[in-house]
Structure formats: C-alpha cells, structure tokens
PDB file of N, CA and C in Angstrom:
ATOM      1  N   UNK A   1     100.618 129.078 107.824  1.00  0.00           N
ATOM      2  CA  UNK A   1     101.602 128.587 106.902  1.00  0.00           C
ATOM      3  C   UNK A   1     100.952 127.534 105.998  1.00  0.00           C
ATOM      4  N   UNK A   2     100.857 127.714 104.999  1.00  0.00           N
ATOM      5  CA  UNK A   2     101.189 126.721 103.737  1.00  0.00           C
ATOM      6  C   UNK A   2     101.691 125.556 103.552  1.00  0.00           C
ATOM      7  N   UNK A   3     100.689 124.113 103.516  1.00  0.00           N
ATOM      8  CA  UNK A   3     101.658 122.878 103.579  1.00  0.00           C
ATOM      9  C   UNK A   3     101.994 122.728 101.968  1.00  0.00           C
ATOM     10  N   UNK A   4     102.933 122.132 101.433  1.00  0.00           N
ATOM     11  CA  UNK A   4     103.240 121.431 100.377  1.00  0.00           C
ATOM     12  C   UNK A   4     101.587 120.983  99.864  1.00  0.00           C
ATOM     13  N   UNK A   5     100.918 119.790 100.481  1.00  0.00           N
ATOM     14  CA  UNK A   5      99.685 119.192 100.161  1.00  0.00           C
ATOM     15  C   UNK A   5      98.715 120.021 100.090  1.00  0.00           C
ATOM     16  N   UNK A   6      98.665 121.171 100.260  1.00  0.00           N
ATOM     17  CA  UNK A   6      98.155 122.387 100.626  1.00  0.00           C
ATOM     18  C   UNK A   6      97.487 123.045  99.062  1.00  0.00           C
ATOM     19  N   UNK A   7      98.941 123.196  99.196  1.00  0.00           N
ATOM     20  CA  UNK A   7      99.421 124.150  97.830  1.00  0.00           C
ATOM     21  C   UNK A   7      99.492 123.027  96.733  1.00  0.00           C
ATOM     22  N   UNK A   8      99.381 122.218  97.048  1.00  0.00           N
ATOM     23  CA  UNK A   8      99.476 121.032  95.510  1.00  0.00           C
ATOM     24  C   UNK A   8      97.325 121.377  95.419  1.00  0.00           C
ATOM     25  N   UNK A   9      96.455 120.715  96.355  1.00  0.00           N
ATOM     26  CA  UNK A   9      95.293 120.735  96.057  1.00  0.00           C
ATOM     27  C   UNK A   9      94.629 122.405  95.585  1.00  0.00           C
ATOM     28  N   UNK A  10      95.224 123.216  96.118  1.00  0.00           N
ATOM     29  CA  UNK A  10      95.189 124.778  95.342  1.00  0.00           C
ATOM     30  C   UNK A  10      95.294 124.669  93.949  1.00  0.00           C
ATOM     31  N   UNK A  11      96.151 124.006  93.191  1.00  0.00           N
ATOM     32  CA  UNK A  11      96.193 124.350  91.977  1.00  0.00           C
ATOM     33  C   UNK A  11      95.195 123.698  91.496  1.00  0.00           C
ATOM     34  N   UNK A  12      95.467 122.221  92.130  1.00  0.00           N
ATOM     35  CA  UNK A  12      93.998 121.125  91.242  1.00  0.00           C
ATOM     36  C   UNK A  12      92.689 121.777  91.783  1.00  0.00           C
ATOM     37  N   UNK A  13      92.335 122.264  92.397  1.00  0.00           N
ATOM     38  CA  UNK A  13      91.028 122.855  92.867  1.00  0.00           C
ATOM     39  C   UNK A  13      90.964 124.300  91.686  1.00  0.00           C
ATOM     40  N   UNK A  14      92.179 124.940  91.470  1.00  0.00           N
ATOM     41  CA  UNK A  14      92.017 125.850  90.998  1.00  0.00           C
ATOM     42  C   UNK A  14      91.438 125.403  89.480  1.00  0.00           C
ATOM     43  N   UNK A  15      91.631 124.915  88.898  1.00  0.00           N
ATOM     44  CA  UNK A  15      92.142 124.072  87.519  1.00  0.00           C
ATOM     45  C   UNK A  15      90.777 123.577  87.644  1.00  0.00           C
ATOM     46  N   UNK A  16      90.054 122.793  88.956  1.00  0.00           N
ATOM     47  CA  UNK A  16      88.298 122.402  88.720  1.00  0.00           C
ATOM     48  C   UNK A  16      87.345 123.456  88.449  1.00  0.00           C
ATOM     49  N   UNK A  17      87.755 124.836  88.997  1.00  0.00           N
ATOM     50  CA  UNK A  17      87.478 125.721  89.237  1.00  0.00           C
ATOM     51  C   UNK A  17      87.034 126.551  87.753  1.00  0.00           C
ATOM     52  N   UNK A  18      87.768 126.697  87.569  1.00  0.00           N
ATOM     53  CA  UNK A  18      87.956 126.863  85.779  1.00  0.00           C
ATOM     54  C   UNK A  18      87.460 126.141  85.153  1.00  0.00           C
ATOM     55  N   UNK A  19      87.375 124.665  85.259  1.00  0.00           N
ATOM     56  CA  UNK A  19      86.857 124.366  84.205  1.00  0.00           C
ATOM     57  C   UNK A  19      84.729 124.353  84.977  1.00  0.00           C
ATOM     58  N   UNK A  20      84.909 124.066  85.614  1.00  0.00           N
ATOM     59  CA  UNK A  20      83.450 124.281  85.814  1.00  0.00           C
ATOM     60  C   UNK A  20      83.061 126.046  85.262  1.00  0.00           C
ATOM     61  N   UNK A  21      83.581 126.732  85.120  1.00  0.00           N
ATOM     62  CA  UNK A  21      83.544 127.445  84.455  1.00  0.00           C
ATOM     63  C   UNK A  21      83.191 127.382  83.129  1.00  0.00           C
ATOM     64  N   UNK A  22      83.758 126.685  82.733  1.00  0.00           N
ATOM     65  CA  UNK A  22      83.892 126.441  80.979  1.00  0.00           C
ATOM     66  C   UNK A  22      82.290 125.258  80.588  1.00  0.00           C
ATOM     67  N   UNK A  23      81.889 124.743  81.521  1.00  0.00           N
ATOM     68  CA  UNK A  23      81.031 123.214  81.674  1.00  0.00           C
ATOM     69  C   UNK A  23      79.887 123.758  81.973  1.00  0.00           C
ATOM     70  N   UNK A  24      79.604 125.161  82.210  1.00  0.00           N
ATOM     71  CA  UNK A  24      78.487 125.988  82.412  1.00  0.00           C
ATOM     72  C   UNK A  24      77.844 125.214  83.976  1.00  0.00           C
ATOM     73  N   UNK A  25      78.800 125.149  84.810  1.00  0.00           N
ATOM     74  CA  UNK A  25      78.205 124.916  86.400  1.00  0.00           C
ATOM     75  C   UNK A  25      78.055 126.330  87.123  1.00  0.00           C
ATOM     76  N   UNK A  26      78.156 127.795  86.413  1.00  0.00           N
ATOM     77  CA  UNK A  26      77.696 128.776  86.595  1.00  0.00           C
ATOM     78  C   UNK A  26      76.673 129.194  85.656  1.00  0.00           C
ATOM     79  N   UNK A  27      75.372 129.695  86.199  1.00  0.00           N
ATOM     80  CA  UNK A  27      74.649 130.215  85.150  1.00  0.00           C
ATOM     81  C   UNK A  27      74.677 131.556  85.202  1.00  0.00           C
ATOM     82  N   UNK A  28      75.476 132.263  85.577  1.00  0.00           N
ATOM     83  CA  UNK A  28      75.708 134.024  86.087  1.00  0.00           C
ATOM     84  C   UNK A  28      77.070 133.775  84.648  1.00  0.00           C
ATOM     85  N   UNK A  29      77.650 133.217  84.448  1.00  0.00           N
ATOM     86  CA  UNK A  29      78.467 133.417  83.867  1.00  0.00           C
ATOM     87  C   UNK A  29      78.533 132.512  82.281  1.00  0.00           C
ATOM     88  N   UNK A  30      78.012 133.541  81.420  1.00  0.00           N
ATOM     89  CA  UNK A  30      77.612 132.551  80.192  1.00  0.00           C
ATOM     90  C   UNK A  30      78.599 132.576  79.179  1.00  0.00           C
ATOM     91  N   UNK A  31      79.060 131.364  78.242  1.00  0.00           N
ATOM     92  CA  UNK A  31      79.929 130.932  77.591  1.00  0.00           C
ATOM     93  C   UNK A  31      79.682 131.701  76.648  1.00  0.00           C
ATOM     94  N   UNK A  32      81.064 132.581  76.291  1.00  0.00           N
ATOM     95  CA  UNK A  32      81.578 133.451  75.490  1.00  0.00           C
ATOM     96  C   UNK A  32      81.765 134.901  76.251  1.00  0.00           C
ATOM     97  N   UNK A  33      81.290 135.173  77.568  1.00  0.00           N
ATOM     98  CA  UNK A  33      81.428 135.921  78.022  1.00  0.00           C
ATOM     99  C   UNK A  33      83.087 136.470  78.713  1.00  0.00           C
ATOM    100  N   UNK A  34      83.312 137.663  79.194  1.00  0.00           N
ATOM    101  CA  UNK A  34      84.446 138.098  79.370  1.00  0.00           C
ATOM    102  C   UNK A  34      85.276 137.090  80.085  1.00  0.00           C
ATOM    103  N   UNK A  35      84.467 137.154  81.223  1.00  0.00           N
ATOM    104  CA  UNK A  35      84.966 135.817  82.151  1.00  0.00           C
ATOM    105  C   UNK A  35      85.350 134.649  82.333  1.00  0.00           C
ATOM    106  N   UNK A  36      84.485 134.102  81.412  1.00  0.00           N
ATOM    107  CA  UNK A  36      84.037 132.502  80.695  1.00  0.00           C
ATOM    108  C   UNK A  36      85.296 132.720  79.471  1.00  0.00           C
ATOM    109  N   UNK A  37      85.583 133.629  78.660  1.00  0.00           N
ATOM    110  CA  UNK A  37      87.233 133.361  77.713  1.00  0.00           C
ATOM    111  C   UNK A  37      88.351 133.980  78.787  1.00  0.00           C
ATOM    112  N   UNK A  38      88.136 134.534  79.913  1.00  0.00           N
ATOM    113  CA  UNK A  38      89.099 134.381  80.638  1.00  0.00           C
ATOM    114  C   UNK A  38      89.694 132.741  81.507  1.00  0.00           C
ATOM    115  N   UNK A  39      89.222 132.289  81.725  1.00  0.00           N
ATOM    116  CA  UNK A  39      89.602 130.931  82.411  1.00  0.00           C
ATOM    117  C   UNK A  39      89.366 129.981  81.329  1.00  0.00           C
ATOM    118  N   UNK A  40      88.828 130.501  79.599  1.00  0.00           N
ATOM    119  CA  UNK A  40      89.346 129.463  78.944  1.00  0.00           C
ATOM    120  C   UNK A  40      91.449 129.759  78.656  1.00  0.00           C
ATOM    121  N   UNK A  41      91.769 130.861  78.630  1.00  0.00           N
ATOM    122  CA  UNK A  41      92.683 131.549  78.145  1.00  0.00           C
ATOM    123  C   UNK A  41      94.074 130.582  79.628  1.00  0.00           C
ATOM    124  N   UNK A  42      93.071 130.936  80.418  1.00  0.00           N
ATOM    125  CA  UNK A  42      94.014 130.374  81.868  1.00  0.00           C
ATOM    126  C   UNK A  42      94.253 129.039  81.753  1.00  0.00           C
ATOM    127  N   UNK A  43      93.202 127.962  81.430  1.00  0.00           N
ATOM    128  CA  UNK A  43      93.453 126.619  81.166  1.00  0.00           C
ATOM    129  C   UNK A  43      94.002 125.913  79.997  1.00  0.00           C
ATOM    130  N   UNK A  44      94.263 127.018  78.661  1.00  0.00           N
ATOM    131  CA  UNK A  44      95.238 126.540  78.106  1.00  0.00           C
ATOM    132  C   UNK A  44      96.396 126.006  78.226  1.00  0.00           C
ATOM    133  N   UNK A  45      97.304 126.514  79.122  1.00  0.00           N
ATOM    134  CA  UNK A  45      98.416 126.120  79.416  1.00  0.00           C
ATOM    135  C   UNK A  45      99.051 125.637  80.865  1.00  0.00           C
ATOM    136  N   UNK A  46      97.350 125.047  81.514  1.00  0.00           N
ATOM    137  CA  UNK A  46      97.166 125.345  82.983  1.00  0.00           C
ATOM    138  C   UNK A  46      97.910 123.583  83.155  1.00  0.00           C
ATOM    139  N   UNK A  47      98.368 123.592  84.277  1.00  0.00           N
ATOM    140  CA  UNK A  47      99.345 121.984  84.433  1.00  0.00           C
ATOM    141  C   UNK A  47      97.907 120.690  84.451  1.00  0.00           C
ATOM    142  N   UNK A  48      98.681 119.530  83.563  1.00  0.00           N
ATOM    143  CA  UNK A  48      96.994 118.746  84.033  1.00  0.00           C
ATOM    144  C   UNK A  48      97.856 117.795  85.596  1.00  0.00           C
ATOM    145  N   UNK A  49      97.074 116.314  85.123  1.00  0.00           N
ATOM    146  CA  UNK A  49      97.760 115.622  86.259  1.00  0.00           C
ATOM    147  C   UNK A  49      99.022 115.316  86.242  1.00  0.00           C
ATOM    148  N   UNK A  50      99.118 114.818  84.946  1.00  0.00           N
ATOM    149  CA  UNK A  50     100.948 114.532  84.772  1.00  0.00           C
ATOM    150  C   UNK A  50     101.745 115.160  85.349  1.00  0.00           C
ATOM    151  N   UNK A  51     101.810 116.540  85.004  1.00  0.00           N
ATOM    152  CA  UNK A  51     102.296 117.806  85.280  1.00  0.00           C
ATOM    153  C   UNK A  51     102.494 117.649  86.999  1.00  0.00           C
ATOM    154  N   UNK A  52     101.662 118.140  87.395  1.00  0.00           N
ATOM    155  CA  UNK A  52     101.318 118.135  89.120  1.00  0.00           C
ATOM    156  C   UNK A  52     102.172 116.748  89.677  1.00  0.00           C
ATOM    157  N   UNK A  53     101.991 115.779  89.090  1.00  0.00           N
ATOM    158  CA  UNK A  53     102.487 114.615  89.788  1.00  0.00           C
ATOM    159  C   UNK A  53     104.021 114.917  89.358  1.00  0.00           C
ATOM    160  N   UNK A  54     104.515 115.359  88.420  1.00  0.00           N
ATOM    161  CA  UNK A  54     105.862 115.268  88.356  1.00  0.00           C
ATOM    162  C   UNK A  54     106.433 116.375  89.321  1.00  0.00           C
ATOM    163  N   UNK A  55     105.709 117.444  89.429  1.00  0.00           N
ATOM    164  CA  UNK A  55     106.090 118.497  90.650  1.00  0.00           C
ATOM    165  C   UNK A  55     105.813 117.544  91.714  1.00  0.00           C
ATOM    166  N   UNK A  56     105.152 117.103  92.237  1.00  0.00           N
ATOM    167  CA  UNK A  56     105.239 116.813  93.218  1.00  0.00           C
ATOM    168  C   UNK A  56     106.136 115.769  93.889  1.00  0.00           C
ATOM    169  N   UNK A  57     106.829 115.139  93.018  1.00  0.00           N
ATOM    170  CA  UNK A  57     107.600 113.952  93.345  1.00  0.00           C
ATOM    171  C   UNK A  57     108.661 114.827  93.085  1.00  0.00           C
ATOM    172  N   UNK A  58     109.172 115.949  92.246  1.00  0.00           N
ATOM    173  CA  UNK A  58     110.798 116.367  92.419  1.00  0.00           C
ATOM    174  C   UNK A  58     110.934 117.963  93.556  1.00  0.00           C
ATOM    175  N   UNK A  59     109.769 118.287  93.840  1.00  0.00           N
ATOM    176  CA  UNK A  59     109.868 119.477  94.384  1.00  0.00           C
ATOM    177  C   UNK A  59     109.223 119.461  95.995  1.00  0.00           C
ATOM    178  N   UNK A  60     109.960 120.024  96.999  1.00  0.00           N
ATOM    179  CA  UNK A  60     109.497 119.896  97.980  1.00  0.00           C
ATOM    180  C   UNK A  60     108.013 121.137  98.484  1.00  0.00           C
ATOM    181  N   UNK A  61     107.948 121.829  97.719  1.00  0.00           N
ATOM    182  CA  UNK A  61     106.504 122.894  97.508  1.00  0.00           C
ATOM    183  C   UNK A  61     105.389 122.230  97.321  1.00  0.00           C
ATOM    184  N   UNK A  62     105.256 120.829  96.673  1.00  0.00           N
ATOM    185  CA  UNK A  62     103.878 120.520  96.200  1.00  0.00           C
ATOM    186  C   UNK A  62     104.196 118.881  96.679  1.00  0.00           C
ATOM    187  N   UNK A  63     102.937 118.179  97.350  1.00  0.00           N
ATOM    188  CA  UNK A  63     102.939 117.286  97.781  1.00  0.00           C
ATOM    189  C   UNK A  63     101.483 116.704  97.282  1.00  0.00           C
ATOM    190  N   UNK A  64     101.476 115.450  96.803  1.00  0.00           N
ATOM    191  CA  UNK A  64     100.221 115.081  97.084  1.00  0.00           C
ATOM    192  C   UNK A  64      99.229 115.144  97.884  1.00  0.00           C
ATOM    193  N   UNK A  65      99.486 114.143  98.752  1.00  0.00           N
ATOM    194  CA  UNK A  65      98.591 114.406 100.110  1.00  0.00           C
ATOM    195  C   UNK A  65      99.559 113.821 100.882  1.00  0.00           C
ATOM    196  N   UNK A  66      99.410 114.081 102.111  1.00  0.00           N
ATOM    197  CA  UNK A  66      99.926 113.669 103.625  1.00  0.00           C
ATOM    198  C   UNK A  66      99.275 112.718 104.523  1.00  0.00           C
ATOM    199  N   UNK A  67      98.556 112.167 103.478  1.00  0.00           N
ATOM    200  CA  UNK A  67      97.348 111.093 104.210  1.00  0.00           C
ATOM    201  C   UNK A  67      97.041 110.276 103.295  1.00  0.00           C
ATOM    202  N   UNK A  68      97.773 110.093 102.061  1.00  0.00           N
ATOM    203  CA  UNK A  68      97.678 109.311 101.137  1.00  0.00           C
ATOM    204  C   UNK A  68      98.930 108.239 101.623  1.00  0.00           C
ATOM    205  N   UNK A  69      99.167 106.653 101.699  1.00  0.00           N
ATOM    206  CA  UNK A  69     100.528 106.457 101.968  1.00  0.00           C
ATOM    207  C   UNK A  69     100.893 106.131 100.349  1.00  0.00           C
ATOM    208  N   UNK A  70     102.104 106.020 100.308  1.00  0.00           N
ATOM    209  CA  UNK A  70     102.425 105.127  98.899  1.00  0.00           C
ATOM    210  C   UNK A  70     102.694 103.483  99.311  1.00  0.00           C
ATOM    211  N   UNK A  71     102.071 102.615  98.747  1.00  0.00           N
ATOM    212  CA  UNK A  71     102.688 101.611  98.866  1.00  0.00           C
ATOM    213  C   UNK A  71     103.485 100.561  98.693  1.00  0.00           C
ATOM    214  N   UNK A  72     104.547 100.072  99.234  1.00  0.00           N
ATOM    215  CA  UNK A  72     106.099 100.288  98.490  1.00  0.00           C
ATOM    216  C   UNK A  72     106.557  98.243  98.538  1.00  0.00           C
ATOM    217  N   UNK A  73     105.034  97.651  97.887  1.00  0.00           N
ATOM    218  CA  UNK A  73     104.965  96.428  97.938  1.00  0.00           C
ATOM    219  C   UNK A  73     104.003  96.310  96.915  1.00  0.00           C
ATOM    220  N   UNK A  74     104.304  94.895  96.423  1.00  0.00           N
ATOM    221  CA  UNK A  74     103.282  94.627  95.360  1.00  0.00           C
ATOM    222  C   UNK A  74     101.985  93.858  95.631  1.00  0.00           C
ATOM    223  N   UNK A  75     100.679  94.258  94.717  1.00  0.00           N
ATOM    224  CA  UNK A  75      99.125  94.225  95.624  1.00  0.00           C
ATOM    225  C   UNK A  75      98.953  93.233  94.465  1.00  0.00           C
ATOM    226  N   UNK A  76      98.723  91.693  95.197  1.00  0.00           N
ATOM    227  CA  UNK A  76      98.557  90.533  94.440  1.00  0.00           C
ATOM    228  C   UNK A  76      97.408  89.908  94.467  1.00  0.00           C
ATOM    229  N   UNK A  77      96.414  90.405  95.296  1.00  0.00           N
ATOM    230  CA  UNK A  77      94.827  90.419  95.445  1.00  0.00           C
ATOM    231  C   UNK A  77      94.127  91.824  95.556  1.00  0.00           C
ATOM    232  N   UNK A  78      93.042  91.912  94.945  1.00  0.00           N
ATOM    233  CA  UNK A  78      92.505  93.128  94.670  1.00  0.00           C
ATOM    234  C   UNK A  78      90.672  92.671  95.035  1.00  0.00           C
ATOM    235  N   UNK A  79      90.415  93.406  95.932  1.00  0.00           N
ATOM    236  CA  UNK A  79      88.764  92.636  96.103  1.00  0.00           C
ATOM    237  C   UNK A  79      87.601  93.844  95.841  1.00  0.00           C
ATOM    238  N   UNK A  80      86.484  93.770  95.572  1.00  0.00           N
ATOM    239  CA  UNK A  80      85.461  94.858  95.522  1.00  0.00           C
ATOM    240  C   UNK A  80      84.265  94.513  96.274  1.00  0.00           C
ATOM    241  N   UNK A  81      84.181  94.931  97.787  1.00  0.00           N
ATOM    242  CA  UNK A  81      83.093  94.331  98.551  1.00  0.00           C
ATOM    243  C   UNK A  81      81.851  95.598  98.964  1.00  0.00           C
ATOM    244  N   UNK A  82      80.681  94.678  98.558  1.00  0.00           N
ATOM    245  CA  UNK A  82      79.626  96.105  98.158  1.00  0.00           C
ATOM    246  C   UNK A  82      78.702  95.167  99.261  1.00  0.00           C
ATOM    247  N   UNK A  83      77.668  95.919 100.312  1.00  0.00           N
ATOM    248  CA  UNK A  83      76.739  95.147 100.937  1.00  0.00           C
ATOM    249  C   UNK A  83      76.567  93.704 100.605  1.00  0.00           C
ATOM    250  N   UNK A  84      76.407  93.405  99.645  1.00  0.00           N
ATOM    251  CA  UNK A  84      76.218  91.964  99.204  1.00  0.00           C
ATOM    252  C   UNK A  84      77.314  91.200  99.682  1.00  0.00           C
ATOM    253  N   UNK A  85      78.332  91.385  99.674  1.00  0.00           N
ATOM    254  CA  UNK A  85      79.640  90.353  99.877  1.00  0.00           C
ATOM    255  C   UNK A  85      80.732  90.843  98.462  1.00  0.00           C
ATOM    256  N   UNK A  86      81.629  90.184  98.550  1.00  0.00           N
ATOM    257  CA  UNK A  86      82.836  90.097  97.664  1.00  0.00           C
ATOM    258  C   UNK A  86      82.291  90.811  96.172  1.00  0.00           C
ATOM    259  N   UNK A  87      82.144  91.241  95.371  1.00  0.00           N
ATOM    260  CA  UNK A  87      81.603  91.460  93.653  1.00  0.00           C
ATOM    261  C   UNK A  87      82.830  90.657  92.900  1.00  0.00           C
ATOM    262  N   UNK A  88      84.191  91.405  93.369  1.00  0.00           N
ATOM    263  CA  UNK A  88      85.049  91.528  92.520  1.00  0.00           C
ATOM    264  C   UNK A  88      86.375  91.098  93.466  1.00  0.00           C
ATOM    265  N   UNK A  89      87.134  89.679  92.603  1.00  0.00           N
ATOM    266  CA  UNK A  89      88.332  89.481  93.347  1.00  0.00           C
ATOM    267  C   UNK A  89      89.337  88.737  92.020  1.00  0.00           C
ATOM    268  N   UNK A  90      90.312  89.451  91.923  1.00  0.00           N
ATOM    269  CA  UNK A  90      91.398  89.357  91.480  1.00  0.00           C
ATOM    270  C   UNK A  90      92.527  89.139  91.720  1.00  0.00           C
ATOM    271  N   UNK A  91      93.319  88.383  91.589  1.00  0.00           N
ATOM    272  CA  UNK A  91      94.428  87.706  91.723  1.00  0.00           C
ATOM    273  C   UNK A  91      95.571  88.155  90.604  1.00  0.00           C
ATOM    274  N   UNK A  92      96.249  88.821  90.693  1.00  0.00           N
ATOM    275  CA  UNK A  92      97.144  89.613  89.742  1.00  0.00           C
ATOM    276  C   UNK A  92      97.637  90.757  90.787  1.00  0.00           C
ATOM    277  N   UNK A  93      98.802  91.446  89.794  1.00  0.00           N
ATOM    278  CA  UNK A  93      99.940  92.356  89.903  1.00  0.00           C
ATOM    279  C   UNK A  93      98.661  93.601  89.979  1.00  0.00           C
ATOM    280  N   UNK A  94      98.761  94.503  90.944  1.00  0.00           N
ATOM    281  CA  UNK A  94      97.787  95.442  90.473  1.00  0.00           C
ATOM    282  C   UNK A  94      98.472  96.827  91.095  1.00  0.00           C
ATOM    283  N   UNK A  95      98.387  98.052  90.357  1.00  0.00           N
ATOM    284  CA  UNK A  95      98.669  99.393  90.512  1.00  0.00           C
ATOM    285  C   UNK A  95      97.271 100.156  90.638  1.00  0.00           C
ATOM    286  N   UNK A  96      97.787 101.771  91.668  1.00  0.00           N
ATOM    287  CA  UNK A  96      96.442 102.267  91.693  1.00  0.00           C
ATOM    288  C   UNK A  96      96.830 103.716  91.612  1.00  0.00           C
ATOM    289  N   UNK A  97      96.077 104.440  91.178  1.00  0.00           N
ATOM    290  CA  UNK A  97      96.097 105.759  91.417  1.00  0.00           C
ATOM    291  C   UNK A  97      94.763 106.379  91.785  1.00  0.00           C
ATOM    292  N   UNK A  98      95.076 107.766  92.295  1.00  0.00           N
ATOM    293  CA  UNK A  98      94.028 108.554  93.160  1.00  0.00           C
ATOM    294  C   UNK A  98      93.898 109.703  92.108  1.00  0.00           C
ATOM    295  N   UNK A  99      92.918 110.397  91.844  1.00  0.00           N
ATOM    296  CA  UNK A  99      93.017 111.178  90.421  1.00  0.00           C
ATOM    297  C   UNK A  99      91.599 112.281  91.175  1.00  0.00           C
ATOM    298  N   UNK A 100      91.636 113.187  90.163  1.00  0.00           N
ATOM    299  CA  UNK A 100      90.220 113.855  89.937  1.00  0.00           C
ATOM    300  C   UNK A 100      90.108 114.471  91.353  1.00  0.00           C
ATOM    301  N   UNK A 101      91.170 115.312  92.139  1.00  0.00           N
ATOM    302  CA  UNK A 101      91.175 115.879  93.582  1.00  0.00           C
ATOM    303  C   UNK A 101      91.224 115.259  94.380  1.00  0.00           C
ATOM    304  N   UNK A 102      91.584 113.584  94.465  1.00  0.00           N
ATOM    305  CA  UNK A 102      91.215 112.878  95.424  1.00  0.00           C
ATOM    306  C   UNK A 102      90.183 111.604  95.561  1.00  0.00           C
ATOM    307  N   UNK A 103      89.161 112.354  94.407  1.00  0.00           N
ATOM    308  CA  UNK A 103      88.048 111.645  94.387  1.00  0.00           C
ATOM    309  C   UNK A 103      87.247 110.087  93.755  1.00  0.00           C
ATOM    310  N   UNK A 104      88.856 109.775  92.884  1.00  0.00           N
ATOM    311  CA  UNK A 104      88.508 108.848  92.113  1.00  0.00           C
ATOM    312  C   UNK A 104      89.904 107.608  92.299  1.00  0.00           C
ATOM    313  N   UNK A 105      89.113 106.323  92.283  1.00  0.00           N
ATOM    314  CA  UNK A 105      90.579 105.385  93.110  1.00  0.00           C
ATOM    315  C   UNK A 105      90.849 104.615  91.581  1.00  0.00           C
ATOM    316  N   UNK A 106      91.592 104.429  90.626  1.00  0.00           N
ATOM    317  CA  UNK A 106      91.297 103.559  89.752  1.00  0.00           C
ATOM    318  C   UNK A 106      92.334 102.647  89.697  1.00  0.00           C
ATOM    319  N   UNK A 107      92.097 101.061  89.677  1.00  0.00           N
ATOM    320  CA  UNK A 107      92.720 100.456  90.029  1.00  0.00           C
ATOM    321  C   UNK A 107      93.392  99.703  89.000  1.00  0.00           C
ATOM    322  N   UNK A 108      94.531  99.586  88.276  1.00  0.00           N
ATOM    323  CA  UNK A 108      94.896  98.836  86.824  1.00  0.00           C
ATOM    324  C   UNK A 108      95.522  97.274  87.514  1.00  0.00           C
ATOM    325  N   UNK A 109      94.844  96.145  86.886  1.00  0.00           N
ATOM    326  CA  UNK A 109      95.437  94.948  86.433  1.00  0.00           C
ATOM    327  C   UNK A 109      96.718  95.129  85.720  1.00  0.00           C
ATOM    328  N   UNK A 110      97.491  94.499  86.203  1.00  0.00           N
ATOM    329  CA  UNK A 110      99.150  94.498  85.313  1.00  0.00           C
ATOM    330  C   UNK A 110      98.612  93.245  84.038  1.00  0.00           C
ATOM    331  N   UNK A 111      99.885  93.159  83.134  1.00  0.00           N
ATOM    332  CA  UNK A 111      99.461  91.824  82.386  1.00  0.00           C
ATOM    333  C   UNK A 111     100.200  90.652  82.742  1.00  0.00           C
ATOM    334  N   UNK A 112     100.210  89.776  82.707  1.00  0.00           N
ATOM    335  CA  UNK A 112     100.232  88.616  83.525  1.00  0.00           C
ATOM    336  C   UNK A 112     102.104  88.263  82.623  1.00  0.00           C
TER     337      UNK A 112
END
C-alpha cells in the first residue's frame, strides 16, 4: 500500500527525473531527441513546489513527509554550528522550509 508521503515524493522525484533529463544528466539521451521533447512536453505543466505543498496540506493523498514535524511555536534563536563551534547565531523571528526532495533546509529571518 501507498502512503500519502509516498505518493507526494513520487511526483517530486518524478518532476527531478525529468528534468535531469532536460540538464543532460543522461548522455544516451540527447537534447532534441524524441525522448528529451518528451519530458520537456511533460514538465510544462508538471506541479512545481507551490503546487505540491498546497495538495498536500488540503488533500489527504499527498503528504509531505511523516518524519518531518511542523513546528507550531515561534524559533527566536537560530544557530549554525560547523566543527569549529557556533558560525552563525541569530536572535530573531525565524521560518524554515525543506525544499528540493528533502534536501535543502532554508532558513528565513522575519523582519524585526
């Protein structure tokens, strides 16, 4: 069976899928070829993130992740600790999102 989080990373995988297609991360498959204007033709109108995130918050089929929590409090220190110690510490309103399959955390400063 099919989870919601399942079937949400199916599409975004599908959608990387394609475009590595298009970015020439195949060399069997060269730009302008049958294949290569087929998955341009598919990603025209293919959902980006917006899209996905709004399914996923009104529809019970597509879920983000199940291991992502949301957090339902406001993050008033923000730190960046690399071997060295501390880099980066901020004191502010801060929002985050998870983007790019999972793979990318980006963290926005509110304005004061």
């Amino acid at each position: 069976m099919t989870m919601p989080d399942e079937r949400y990373r199916a599409v975004i995988n599908t959608r990387k899928f394609l475009k590595d297609i298009l970015w020439g991360e195949y060399e069997e498959i060269p730009q302008g070829s049958e294949i290569w204007e087929r998955a341009r033709r598919c990603l025209k109108h293919y959902p980006g993130d917006y899209h996905m995130d709004d399914v996923a918050e009104t529809s019970e089929h597509f879920e983000k992740s199940t291991c992502i929590k949301k957090v339902d409090r406001d993050i008033n220190r923000f730190e960046y600790i690399t071997e060295d110690g501390r880099e980066v510490v901020s004191y502010a309103k801060h929002t985050f999102q998870l983007q790019d399959d999972l793979r990318t955390l980006k963290v926005f400063r509110e304005k004061e």
